[in-house]
Protein backbone atom coordinates (compact mmCIF):
# COMPACT_ATOMS: atom_id res chain seq x y z
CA UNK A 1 -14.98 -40.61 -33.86
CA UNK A 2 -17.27 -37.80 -34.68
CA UNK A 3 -15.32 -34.27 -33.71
CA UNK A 4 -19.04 -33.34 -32.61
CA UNK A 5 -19.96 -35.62 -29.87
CA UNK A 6 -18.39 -35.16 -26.72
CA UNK A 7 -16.89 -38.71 -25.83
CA UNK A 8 -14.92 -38.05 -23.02
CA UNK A 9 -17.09 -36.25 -21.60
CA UNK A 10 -15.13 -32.85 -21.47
CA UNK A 11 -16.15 -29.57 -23.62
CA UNK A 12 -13.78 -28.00 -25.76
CA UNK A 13 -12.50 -24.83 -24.22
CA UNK A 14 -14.26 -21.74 -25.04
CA UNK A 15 -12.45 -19.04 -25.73
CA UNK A 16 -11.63 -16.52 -23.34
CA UNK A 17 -12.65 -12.63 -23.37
CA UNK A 18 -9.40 -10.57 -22.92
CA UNK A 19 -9.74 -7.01 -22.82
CA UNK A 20 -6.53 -5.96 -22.16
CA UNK A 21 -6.18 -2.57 -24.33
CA UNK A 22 -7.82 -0.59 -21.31
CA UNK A 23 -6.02 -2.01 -18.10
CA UNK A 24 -2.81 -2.06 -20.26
CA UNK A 25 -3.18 1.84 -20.86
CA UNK A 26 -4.37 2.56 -17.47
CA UNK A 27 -1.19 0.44 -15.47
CA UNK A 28 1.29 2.05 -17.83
CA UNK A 29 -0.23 5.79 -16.90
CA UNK A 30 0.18 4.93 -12.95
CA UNK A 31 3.25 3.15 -13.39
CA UNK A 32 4.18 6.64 -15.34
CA UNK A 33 3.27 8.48 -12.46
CA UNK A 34 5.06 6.66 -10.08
CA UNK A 35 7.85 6.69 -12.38
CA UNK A 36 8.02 10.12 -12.57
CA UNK A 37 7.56 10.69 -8.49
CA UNK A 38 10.49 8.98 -8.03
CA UNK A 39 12.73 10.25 -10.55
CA UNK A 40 11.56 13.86 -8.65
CA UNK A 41 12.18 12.58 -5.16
CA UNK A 42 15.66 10.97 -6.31
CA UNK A 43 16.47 14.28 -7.68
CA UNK A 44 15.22 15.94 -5.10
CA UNK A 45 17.27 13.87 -2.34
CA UNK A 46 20.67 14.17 -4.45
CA UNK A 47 20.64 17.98 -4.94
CA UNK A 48 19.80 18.22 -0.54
CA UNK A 49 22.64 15.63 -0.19
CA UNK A 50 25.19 17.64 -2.05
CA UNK A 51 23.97 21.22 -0.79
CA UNK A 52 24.28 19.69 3.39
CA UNK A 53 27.87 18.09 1.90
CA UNK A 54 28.69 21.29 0.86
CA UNK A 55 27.95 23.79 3.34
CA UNK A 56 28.35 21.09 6.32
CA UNK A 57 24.64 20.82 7.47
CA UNK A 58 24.30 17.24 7.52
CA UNK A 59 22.31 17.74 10.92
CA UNK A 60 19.57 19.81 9.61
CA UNK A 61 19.05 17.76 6.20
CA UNK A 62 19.46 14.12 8.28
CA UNK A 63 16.00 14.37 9.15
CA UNK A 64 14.41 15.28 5.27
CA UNK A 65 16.67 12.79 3.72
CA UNK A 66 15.45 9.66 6.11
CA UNK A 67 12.03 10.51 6.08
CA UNK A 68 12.17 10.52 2.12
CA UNK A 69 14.61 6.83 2.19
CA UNK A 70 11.98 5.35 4.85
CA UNK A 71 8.70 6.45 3.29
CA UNK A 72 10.37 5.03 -0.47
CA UNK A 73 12.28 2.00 0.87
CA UNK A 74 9.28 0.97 2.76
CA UNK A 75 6.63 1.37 0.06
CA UNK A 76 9.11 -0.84 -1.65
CA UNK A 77 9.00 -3.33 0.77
CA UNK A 78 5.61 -3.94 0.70
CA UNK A 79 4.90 -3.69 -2.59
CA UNK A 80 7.30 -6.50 -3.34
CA UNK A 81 5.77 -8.60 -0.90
CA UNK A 82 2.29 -8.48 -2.31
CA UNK A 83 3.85 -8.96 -5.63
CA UNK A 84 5.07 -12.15 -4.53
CA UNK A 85 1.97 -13.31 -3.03
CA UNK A 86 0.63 -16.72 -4.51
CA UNK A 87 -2.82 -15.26 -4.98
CA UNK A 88 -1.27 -12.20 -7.28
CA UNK A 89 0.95 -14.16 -9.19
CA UNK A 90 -1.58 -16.11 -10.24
CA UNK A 91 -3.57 -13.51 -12.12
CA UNK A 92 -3.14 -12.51 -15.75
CA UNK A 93 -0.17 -10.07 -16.32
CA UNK A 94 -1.77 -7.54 -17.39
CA UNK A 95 -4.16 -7.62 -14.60
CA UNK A 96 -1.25 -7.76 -11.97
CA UNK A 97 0.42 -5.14 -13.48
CA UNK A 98 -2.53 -2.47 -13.14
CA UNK A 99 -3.01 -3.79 -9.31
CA UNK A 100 0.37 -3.16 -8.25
CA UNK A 101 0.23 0.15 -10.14
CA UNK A 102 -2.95 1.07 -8.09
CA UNK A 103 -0.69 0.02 -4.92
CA UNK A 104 2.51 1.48 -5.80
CA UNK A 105 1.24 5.12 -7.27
CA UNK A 106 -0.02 6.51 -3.88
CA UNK A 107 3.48 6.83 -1.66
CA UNK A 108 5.78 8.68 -3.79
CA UNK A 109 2.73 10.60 -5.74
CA UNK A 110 1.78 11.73 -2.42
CA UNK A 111 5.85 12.41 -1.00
CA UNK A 112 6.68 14.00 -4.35
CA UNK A 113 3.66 16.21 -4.31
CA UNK A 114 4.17 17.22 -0.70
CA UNK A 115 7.68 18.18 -1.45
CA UNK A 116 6.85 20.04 -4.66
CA UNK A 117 4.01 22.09 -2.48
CA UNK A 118 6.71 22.62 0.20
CA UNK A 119 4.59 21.08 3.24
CA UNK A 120 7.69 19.06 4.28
């Protein structure tokens, strides 16, 4: 059979474009990001646990610390539900890893920001 012709009437596969240098580098800068708002808001949410241990103020610091667990736990949440959506699993890795970067960056960016700024 000549390796030219096309008997079964199939092409052989072209070869796919990737192009991954670019949303490799931008997914590992907002998974960075995120990275880094949570290490601050776990910080953050340990030193006000131990200060309202120590002086008794559990009251006062109740409020802070929930709002913090809810807003994290619930980003969470949803984030690992769209991760384990058929339509995202199917997608190349690298792509899937820059769209749930886009997703997850926004709610502790935005917590840790607000906390650093003192507007909670």
């Amino acid at each position: 059979m000549n390796p030219t012709t096309c008997a079964s009437g199939t092409r052989p596969p072209t070869p796919r474009r990737t192009r991954t240098g670019v949303a490799v580098l931008a997914a590992a800068v907002l998974w960075g990001l995120t990275l880094v708002s949570c290490a601050w808001l776990a910080y953050l949410v340990g030193v006000v646990a131990v200060s309202a241990g120590a002086d008794g103020a559990w009251a006062s610091a109740g409020r802070f610390l929930l709002w913090c667990a809810l807003v994290v736990v619930g980003a969470a949440g949803a984030l690992t539900a769209f991760a384990l959506a058929p339509r995202v699993r199917r997608l190349a890795p690298e792509s899937r890893l820059l769209l749930l970067g886009v997703l997850a960056c926004p709610a502790p960016t935005v917590l840790a920001v607000l906390t650093w700024t003192g507007l909670t």
